[in-house]
PDB file of N, CA and C in Angstrom:
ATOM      1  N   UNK A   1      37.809  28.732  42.051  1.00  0.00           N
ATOM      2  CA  UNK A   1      37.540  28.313  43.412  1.00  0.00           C
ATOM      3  C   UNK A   1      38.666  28.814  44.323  1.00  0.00           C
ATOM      4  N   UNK A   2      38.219  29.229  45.246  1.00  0.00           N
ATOM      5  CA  UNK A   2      39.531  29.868  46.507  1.00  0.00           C
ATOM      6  C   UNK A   2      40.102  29.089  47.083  1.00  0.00           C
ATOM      7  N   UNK A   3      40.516  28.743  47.151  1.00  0.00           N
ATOM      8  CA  UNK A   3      41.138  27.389  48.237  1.00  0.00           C
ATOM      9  C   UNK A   3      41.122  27.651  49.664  1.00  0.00           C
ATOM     10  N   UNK A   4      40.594  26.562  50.012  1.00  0.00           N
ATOM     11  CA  UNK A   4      40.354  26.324  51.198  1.00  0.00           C
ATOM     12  C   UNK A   4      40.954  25.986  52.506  1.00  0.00           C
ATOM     13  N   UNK A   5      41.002  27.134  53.445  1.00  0.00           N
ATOM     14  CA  UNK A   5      41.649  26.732  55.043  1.00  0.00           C
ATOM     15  C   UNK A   5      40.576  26.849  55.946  1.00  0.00           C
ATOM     16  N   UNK A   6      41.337  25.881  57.015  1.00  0.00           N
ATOM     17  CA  UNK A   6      40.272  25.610  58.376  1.00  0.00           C
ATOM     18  C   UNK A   6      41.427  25.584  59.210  1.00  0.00           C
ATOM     19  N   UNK A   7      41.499  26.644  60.097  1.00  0.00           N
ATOM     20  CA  UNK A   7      41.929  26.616  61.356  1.00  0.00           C
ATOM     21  C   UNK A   7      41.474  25.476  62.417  1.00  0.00           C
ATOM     22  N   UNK A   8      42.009  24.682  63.239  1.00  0.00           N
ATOM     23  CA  UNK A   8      41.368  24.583  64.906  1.00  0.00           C
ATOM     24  C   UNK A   8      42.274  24.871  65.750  1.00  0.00           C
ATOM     25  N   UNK A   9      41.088  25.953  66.345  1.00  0.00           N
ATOM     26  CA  UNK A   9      41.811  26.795  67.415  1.00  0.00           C
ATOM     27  C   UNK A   9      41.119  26.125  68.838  1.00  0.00           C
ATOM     28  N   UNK A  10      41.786  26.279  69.458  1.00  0.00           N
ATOM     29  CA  UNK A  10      41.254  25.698  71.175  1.00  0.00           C
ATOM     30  C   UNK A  10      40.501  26.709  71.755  1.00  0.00           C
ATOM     31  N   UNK A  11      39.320  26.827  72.433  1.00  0.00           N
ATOM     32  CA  UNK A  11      38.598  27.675  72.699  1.00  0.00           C
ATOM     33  C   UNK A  11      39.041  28.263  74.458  1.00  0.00           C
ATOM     34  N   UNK A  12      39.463  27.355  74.653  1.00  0.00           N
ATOM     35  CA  UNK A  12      40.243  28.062  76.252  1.00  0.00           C
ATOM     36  C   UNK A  12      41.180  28.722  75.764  1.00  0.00           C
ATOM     37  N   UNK A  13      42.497  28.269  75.629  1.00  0.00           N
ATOM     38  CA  UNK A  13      43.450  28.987  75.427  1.00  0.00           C
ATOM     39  C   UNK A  13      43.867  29.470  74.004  1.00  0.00           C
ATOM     40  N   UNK A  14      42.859  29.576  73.107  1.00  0.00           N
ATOM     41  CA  UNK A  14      42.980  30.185  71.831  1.00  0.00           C
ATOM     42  C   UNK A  14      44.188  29.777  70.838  1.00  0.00           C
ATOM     43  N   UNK A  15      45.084  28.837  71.315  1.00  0.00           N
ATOM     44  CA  UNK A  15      46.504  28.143  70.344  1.00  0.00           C
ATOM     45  C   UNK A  15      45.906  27.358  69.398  1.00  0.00           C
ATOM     46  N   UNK A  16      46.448  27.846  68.356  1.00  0.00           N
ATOM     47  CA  UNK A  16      46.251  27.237  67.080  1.00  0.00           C
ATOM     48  C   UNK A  16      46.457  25.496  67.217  1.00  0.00           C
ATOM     49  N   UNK A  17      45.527  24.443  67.057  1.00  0.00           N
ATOM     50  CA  UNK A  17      45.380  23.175  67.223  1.00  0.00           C
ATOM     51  C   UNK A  17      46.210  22.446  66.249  1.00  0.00           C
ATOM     52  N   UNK A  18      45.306  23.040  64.807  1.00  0.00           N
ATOM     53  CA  UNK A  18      46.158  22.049  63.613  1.00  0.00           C
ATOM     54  C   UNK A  18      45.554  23.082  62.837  1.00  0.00           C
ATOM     55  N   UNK A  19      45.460  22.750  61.162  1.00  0.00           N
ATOM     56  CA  UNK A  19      45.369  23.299  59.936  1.00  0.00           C
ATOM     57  C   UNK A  19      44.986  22.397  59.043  1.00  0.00           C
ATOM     58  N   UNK A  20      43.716  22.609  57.866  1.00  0.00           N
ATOM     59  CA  UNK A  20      44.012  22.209  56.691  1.00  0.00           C
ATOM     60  C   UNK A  20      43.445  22.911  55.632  1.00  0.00           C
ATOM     61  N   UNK A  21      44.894  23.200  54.513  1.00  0.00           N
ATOM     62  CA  UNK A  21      44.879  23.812  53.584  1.00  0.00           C
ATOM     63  C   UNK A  21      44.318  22.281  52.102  1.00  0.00           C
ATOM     64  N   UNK A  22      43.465  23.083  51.850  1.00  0.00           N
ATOM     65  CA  UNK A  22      42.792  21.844  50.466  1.00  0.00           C
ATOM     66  C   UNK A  22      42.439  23.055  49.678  1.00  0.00           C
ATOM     67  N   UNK A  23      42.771  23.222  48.389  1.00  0.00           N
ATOM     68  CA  UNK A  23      42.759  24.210  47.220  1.00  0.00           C
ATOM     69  C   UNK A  23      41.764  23.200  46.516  1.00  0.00           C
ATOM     70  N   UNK A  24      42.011  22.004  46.829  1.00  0.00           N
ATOM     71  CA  UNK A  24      40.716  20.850  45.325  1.00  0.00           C
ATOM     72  C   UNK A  24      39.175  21.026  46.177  1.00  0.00           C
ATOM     73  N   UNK A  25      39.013  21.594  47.768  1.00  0.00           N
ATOM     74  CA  UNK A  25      37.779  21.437  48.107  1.00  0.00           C
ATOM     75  C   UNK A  25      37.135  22.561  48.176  1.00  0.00           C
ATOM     76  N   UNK A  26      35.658  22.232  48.348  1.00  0.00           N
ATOM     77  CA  UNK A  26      34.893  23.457  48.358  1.00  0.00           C
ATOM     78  C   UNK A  26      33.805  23.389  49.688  1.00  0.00           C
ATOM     79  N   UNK A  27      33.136  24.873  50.440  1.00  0.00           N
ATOM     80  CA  UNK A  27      32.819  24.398  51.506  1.00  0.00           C
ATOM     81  C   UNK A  27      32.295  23.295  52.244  1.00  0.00           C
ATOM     82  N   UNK A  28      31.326  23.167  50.667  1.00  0.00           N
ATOM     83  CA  UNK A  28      30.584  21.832  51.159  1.00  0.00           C
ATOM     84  C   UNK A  28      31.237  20.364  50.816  1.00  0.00           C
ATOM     85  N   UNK A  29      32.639  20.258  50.405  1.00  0.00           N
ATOM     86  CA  UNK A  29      33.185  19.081  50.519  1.00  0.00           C
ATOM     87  C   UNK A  29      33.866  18.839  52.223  1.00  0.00           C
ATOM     88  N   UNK A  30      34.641  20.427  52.388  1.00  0.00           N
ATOM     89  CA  UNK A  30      34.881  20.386  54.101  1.00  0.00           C
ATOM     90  C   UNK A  30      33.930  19.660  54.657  1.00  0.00           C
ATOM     91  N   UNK A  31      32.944  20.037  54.499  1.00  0.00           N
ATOM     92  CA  UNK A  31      31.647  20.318  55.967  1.00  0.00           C
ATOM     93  C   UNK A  31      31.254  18.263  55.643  1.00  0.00           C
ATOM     94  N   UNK A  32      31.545  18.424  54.471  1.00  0.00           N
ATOM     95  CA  UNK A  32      31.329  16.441  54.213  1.00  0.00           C
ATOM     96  C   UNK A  32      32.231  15.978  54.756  1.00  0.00           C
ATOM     97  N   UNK A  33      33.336  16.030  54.223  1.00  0.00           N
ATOM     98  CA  UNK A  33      34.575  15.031  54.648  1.00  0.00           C
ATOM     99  C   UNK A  33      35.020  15.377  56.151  1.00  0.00           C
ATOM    100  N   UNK A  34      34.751  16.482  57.037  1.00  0.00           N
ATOM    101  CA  UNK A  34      35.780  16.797  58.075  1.00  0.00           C
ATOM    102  C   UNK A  34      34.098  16.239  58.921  1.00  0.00           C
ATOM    103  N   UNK A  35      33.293  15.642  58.706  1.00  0.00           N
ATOM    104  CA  UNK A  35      31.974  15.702  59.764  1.00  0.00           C
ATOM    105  C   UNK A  35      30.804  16.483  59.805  1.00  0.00           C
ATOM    106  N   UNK A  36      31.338  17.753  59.621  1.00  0.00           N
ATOM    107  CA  UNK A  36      30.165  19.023  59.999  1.00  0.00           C
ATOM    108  C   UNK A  36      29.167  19.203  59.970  1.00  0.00           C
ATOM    109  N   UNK A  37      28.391  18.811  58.615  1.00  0.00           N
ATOM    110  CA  UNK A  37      27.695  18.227  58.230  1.00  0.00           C
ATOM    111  C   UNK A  37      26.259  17.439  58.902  1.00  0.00           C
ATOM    112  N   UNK A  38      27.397  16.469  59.988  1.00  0.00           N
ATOM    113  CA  UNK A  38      26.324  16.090  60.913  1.00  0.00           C
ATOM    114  C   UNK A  38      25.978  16.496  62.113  1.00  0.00           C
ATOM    115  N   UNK A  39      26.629  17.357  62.003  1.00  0.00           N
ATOM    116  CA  UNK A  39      26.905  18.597  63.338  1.00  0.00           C
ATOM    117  C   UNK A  39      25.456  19.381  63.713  1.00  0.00           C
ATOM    118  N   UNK A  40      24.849  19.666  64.556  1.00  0.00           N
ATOM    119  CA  UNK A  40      23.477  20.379  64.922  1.00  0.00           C
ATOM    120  C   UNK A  40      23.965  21.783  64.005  1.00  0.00           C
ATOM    121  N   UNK A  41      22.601  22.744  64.316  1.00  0.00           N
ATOM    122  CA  UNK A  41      22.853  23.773  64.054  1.00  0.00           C
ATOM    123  C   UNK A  41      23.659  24.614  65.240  1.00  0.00           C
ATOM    124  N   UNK A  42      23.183  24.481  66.273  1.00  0.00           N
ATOM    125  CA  UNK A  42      23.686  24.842  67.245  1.00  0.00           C
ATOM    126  C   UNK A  42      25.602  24.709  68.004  1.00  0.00           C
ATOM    127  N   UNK A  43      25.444  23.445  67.520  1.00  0.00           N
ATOM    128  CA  UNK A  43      27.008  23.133  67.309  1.00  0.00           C
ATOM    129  C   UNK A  43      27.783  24.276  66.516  1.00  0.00           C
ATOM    130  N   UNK A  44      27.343  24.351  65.046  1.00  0.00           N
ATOM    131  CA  UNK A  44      28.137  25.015  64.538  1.00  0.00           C
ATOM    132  C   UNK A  44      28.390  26.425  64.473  1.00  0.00           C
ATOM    133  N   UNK A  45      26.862  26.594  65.646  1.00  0.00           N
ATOM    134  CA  UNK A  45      27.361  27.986  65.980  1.00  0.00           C
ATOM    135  C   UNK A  45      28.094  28.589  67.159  1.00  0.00           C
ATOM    136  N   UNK A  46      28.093  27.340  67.696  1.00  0.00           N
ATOM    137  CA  UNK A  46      29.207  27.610  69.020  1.00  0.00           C
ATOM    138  C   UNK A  46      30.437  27.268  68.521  1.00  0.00           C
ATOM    139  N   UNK A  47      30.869  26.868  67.564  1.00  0.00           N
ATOM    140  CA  UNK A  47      32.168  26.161  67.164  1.00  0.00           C
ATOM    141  C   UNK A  47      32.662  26.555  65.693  1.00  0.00           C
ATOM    142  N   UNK A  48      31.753  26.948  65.000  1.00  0.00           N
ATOM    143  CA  UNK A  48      32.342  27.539  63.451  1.00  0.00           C
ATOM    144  C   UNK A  48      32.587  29.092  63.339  1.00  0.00           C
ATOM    145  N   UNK A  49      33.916  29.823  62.971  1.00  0.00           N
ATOM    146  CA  UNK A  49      33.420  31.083  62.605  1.00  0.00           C
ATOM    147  C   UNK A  49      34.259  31.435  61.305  1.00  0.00           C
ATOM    148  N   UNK A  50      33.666  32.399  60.686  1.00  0.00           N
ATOM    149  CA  UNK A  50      34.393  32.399  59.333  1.00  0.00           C
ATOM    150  C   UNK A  50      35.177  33.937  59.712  1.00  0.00           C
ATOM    151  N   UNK A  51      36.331  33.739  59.637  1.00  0.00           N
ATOM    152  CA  UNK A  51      37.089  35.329  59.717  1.00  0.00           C
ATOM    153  C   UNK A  51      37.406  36.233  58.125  1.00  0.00           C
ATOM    154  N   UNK A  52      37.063  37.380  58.447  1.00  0.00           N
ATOM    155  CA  UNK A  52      37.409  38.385  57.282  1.00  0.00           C
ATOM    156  C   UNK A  52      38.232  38.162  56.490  1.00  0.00           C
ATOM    157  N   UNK A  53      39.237  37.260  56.339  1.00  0.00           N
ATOM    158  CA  UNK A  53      39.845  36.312  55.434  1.00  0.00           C
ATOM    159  C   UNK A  53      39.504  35.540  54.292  1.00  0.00           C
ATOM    160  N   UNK A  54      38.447  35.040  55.235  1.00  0.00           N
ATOM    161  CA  UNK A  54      37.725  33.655  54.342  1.00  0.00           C
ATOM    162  C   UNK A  54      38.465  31.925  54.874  1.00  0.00           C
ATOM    163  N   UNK A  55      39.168  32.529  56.373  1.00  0.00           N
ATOM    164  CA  UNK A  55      39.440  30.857  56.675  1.00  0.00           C
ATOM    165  C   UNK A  55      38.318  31.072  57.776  1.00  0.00           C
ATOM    166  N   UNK A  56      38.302  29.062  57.761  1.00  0.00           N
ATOM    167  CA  UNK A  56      36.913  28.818  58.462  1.00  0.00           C
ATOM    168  C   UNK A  56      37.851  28.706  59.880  1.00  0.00           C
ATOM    169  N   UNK A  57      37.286  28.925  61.018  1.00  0.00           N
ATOM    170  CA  UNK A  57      38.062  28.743  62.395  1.00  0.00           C
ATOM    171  C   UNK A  57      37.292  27.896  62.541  1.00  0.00           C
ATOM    172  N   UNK A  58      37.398  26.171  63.314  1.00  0.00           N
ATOM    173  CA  UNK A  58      36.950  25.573  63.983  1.00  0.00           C
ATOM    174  C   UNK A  58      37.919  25.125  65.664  1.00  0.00           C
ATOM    175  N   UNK A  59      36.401  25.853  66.933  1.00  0.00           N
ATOM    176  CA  UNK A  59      36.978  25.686  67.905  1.00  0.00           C
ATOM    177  C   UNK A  59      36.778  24.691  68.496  1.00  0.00           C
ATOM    178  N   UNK A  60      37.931  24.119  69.269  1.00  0.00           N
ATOM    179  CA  UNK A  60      38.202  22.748  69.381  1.00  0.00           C
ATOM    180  C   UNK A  60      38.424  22.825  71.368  1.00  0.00           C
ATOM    181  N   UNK A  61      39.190  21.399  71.585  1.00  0.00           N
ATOM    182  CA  UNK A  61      40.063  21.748  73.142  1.00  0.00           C
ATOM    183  C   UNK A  61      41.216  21.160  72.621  1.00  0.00           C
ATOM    184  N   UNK A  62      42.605  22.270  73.580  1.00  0.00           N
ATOM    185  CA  UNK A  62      43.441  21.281  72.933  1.00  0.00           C
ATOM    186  C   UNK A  62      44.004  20.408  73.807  1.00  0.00           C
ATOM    187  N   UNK A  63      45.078  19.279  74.102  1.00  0.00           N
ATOM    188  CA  UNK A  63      44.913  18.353  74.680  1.00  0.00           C
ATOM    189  C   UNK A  63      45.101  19.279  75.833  1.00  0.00           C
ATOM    190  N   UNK A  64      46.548  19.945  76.260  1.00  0.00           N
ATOM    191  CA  UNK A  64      46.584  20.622  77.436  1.00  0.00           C
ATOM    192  C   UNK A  64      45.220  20.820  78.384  1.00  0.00           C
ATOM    193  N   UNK A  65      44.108  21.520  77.549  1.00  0.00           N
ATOM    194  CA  UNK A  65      43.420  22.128  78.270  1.00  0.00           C
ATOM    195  C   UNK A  65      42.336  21.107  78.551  1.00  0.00           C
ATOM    196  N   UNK A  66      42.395  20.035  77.861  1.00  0.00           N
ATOM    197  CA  UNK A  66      41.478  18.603  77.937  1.00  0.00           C
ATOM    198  C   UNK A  66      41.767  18.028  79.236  1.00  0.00           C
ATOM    199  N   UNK A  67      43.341  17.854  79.334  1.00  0.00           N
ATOM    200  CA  UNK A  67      43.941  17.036  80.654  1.00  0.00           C
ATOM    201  C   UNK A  67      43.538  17.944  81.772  1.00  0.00           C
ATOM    202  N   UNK A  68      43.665  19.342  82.025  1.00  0.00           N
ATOM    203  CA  UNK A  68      43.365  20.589  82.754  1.00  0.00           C
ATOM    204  C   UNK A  68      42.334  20.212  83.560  1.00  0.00           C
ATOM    205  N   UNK A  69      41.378  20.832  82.632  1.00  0.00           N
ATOM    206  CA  UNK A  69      39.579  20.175  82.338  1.00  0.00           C
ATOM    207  C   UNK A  69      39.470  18.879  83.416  1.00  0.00           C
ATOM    208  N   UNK A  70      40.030  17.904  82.804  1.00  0.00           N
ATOM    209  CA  UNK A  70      39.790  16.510  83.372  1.00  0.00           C
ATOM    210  C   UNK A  70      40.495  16.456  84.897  1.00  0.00           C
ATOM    211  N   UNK A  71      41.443  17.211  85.266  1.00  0.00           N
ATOM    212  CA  UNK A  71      42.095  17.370  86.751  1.00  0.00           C
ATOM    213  C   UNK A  71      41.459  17.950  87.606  1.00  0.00           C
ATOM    214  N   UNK A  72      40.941  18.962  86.894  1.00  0.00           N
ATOM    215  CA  UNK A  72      40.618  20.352  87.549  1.00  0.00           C
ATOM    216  C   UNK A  72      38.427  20.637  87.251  1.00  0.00           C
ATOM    217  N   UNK A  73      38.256  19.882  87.393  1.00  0.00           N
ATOM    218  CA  UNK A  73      36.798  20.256  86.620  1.00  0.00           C
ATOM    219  C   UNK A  73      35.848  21.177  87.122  1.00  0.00           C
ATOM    220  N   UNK A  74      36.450  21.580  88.486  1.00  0.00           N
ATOM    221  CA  UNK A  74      35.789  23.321  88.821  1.00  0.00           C
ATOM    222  C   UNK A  74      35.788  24.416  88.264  1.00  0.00           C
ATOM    223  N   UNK A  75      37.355  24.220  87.685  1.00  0.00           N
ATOM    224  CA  UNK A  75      37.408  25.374  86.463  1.00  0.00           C
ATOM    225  C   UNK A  75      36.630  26.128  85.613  1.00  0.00           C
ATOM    226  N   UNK A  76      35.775  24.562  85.259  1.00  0.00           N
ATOM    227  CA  UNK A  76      34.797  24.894  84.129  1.00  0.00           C
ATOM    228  C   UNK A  76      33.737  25.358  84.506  1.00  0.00           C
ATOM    229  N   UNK A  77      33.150  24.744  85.970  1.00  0.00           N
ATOM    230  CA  UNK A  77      32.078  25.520  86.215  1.00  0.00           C
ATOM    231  C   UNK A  77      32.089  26.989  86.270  1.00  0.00           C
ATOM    232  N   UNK A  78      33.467  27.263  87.115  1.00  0.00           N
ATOM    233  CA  UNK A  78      33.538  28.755  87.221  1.00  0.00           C
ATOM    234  C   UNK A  78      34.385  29.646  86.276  1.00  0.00           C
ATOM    235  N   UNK A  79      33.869  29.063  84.763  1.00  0.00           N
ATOM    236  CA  UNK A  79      34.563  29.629  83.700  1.00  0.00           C
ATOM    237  C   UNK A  79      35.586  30.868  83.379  1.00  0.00           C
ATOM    238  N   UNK A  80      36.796  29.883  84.016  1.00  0.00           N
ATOM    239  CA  UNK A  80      38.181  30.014  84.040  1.00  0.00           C
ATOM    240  C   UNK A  80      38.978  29.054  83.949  1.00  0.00           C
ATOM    241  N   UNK A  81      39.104  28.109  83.026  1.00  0.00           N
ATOM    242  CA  UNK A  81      39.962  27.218  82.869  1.00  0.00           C
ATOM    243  C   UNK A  81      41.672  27.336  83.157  1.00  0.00           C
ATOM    244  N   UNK A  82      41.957  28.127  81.944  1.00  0.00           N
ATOM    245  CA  UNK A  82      43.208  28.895  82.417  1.00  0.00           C
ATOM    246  C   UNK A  82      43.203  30.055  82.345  1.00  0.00           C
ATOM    247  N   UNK A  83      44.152  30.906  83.975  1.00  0.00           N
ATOM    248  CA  UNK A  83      44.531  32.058  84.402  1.00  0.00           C
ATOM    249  C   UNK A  83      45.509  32.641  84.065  1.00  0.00           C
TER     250      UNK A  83
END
């Protein structure tokens, strides 16, 4: 079994969120234990990608760009959060 990483990366500003490295799990224990699972299909295709690696990227917000977001909420309409 390969052991297993999951990135979350923030989808505005692309900074690495957090990490978890689990060597005892396998995809489908991730996709159980981290939620995913109950995730639409659609969700996980706006939010899962697997890179030429073999780690899973899950895109997230990170707080910065949450508080941003929440100040600033024109931003989003006119998709440019941050410049």
């Amino acid at each position: 079994m390969c052991p297993l990483h999951i990135e979350y990366i923030c989808r505005h500003c692309r900074q690495k969120v957090g990490e978890v490295r689990r060597p005892d799990w396998s995809l489908a224990d991730a996709e159980a234990r981290l939620g995913v699972s109950e995730w639409t299909e659609a969700e996980r295709l706006d939010s899962i990608r697997m890179n030429p690696s073999g780690t899973m990227q899950v895109y997230t917000v990170c707080d910065y760009c949450h508080h941003a977001a929440k100040e600033n909420p024109e931003l989003l309409v006119e998709g440019k959060l941050l410049q």
